[in-house]
Protein backbone atom coordinates (compact mmCIF):
# COMPACT_ATOMS: atom_id res chain seq x y z
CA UNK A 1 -13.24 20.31 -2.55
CA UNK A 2 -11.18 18.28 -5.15
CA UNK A 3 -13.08 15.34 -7.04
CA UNK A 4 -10.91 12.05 -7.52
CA UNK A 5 -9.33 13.30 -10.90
CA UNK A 6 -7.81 16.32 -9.54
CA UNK A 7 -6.58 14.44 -6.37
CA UNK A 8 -4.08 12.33 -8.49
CA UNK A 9 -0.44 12.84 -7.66
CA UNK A 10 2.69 12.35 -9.63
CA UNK A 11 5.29 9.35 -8.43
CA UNK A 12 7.87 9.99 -5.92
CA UNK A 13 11.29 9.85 -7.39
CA UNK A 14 13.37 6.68 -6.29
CA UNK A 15 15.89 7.22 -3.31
CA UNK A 16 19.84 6.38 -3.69
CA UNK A 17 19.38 4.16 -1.25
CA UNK A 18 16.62 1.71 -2.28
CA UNK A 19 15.88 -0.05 -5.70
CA UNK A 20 13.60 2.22 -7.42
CA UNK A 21 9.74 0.57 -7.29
CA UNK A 22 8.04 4.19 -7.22
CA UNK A 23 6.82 3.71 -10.64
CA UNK A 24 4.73 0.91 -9.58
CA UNK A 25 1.35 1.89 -8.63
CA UNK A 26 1.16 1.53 -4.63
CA UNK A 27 -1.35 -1.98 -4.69
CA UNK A 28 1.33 -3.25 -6.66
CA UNK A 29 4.45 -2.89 -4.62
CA UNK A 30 6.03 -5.60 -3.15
CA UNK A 31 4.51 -6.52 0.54
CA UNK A 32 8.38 -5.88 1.91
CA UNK A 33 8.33 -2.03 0.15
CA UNK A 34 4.56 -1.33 1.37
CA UNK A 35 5.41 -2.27 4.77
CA UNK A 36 8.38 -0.06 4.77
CA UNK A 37 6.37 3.07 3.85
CA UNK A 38 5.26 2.47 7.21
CA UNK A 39 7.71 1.10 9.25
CA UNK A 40 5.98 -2.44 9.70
CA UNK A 41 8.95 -4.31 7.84
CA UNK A 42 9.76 -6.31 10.43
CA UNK A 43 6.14 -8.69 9.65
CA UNK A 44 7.06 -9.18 5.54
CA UNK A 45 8.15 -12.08 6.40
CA UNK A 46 5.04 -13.08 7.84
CA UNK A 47 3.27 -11.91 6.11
CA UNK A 48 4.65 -13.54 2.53
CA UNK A 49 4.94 -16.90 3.93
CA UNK A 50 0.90 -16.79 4.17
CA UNK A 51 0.88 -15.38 1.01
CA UNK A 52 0.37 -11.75 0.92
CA UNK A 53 3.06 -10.71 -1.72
CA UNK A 54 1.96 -7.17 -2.88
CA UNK A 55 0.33 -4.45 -0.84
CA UNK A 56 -3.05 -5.19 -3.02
CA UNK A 57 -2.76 -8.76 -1.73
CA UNK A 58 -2.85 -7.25 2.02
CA UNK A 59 -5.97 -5.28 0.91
CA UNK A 60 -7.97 -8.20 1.88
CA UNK A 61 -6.03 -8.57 5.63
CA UNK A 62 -8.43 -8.88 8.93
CA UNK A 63 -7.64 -8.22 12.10
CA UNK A 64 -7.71 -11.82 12.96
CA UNK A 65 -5.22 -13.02 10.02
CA UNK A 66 -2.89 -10.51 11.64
CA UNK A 67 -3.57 -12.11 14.95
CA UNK A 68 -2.93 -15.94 13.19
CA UNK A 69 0.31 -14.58 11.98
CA UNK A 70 1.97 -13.26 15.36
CA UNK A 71 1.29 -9.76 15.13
CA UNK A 72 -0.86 -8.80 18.25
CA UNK A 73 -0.06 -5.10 19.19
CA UNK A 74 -3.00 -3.19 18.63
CA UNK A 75 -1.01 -0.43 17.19
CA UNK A 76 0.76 -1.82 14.65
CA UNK A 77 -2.30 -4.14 13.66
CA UNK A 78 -4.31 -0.34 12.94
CA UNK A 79 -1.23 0.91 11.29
CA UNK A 80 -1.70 -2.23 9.02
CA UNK A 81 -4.80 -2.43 8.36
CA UNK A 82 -5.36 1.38 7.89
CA UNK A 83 -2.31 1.46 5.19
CA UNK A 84 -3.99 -1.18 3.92
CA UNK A 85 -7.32 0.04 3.38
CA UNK A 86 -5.51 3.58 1.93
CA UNK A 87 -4.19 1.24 -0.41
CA UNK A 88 -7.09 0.37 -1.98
CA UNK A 89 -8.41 3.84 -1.71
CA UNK A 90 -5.44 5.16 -3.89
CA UNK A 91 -5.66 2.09 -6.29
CA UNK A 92 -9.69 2.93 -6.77
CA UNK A 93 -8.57 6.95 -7.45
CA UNK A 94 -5.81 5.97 -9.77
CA UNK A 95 -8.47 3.59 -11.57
CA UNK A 96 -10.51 6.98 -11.96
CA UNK A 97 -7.46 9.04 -13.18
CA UNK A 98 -6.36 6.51 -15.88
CA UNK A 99 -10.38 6.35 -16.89
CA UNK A 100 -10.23 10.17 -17.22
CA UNK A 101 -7.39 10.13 -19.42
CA UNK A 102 -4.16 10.44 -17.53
CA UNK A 103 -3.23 12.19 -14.38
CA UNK A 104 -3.91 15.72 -13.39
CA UNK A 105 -1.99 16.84 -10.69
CA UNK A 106 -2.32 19.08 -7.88
């Protein structure tokens, strides 16, 4: 069993291929770069014209805001909201890592 200290992880490294945002902390990554983590990029649009600009920003997303905005398959609405919720999970743990003193990874 790991406690929330030891499950911090270090940063990805950037990709050739995409402007490097990896040393953002995930709640804080543009709505168009969280969405692409899980293949939902075709709804940033959307989803920053009513004013969701950062992943944290999506943290507060209900099924029936994704429903106002157009996006009605159930799938993708649970892919969504799940990432969404893991979000906030992984911005509450890296909270507790930067409270114990910096990251210990695994």
């Amino acid at each position: 069993m790991h406690d929330a200290v030891s499950l911090c992880r270090p940063t990805p490294p950037c990709s050739s291929d995409r402007p490097c945002t990896s040393s953002l902390p995930q709640s804080r990554l543009p709505v168009v770069d969280w969405l692409s983590t899980i293949k939902m990029e075709r709804y940033a649009d959307r989803l920053e014209q009513a004013g969701f600009h950062s992943a944290a920003d999506a943290a507060r997303l209900q099924r029936q805001d994704l429903v106002a905005l157009g996006i009605t398959l159930a799938g993708h609405q649970k892919k969504i909201l799940s990432s969404a919720a893991a979000v906030v999970r992984s911005a509450s743990t890296m909270s507790t890592c930067a409270a114990a003193g910096g990251a210990s990874f695994v």
